[in-house]
Protein backbone atom coordinates (compact mmCIF):
# COMPACT_ATOMS: atom_id res chain seq x y z
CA UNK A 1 0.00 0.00 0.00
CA UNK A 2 0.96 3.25 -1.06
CA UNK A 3 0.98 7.00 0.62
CA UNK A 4 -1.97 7.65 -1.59
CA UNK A 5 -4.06 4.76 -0.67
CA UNK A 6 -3.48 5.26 3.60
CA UNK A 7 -4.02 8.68 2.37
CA UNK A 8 -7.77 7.65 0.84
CA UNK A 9 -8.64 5.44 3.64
CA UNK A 10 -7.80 7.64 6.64
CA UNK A 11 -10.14 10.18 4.28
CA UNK A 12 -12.78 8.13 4.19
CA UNK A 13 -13.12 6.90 7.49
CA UNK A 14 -14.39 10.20 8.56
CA UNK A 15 -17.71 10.44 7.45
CA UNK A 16 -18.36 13.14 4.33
CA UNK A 17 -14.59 13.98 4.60
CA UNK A 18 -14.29 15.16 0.75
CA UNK A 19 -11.34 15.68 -1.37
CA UNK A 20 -12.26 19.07 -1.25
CA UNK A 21 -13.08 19.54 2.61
CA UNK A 22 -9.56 18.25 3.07
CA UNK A 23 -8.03 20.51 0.73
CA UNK A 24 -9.47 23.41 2.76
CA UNK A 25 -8.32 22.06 6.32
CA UNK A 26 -4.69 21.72 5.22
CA UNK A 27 -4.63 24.63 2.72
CA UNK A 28 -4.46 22.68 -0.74
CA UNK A 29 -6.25 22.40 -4.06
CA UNK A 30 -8.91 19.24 -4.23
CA UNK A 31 -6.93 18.67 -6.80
CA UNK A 32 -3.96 17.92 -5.02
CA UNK A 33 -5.55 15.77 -2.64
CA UNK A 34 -6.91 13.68 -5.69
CA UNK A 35 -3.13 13.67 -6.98
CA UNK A 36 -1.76 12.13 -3.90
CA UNK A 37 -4.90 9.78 -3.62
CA UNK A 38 -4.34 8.35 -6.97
CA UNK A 39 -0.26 7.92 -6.13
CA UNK A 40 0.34 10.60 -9.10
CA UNK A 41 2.64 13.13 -6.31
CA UNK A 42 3.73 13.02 -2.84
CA UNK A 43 3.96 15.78 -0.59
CA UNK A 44 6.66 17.85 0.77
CA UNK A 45 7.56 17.37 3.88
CA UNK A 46 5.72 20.24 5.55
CA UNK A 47 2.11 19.19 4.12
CA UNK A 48 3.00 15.69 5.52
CA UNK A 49 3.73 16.57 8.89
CA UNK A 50 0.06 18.68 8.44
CA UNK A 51 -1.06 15.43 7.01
CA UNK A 52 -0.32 13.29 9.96
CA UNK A 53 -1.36 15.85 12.56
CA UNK A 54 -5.34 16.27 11.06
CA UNK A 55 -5.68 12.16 11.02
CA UNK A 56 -3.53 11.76 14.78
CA UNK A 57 -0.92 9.52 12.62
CA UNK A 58 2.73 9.15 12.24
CA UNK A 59 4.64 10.33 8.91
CA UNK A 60 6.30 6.76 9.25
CA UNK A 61 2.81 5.30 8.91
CA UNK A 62 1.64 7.75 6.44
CA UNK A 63 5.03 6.99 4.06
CA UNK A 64 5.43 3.27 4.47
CA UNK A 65 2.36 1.80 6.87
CA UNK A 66 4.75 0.50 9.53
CA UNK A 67 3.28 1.65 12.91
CA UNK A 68 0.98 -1.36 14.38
CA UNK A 69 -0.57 0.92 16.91
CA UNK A 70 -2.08 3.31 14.50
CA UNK A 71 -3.88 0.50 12.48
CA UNK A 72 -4.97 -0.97 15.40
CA UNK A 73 -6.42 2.59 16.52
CA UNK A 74 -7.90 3.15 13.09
CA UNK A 75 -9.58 -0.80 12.97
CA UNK A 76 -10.79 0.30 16.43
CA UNK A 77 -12.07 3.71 15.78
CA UNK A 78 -14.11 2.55 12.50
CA UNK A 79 -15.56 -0.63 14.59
CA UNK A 80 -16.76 2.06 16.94
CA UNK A 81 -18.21 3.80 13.96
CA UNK A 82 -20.08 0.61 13.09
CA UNK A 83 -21.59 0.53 16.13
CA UNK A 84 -22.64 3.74 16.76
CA UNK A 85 -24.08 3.87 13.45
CA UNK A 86 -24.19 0.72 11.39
CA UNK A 87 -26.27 2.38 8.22
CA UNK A 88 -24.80 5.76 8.13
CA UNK A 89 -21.49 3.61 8.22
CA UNK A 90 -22.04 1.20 5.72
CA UNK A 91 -23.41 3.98 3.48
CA UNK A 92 -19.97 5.77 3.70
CA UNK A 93 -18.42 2.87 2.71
CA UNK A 94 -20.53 1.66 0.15
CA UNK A 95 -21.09 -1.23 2.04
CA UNK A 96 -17.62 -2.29 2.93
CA UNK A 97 -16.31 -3.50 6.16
CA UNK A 98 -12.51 -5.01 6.40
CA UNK A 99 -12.55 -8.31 8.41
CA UNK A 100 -10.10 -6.30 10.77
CA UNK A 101 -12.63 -3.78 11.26
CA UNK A 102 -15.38 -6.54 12.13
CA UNK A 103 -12.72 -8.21 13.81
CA UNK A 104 -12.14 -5.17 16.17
CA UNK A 105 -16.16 -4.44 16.25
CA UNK A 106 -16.48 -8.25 17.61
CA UNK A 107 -13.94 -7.29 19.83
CA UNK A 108 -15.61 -4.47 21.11
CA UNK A 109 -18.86 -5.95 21.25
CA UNK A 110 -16.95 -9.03 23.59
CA UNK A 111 -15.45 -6.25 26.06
CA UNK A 112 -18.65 -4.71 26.33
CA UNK A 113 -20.37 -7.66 27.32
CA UNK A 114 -17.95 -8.74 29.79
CA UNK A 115 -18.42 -5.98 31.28
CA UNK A 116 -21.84 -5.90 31.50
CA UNK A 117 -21.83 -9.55 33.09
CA UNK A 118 -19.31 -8.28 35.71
CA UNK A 119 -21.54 -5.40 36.59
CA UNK A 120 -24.53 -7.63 37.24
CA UNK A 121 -22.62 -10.16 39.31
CA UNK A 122 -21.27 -7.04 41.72
């Protein structure tokens, strides 16, 4: 996987994160962002580091997908997404969900209800 395509899935796990509303947080053309989606440029080094602040990333996992916690945080963070929401979700996503993201949604689900158990027995 390639800076563009972390790039396009960070994007789109926010929900009605455009090309364009991106653009305007970090100060570039749509354009731009649609150039480094498509693997066609990379950044410079500044709009990186802007990159990886607005998505709570490292550059090291923006530039070569290397840092374990950050996909474990981003499986988590859409399972929660899921659950919060599970149509407004799947419409996003045009109806696709990773098996790490149901992974980490089962996961969730499991904690929850352990929980839950362990409350009642109190």
């Amino acid at each position: 996987m390639k800076f563009g395509d972390r790039l396009r899935e960070l994007r789109k796990m926010r929900p009605n994160l455009s090309q364009k509303k991106l653009g305007e947080h970090l100060g570039l053309a749509e354009s731009t962002i649609s150039m480094y989606e498509q693997n066609r440029r990379e950044p410079e080094y500044e709009i990186l580091i802007k990159i990886a602040d607005y998505f709570d990333v490292s550059i090291d996992y923006l530039l070569r997908g290397t840092d374990p916690k950050i996909q474990d945080k981003i499986f988590e963070d859409e399972a929660k997404r899921i659950l919060k929401d599970p149509k407004t979700f799947l419409a996003a996503r045009d109806g696709e969900i990773t098996p790490e993201i149901l992974d980490a949604a089962l996961e969730i689900i499991t904690e929850q209800l352990k929980e839950g158990r362990k409350k009642k027995s109190d």
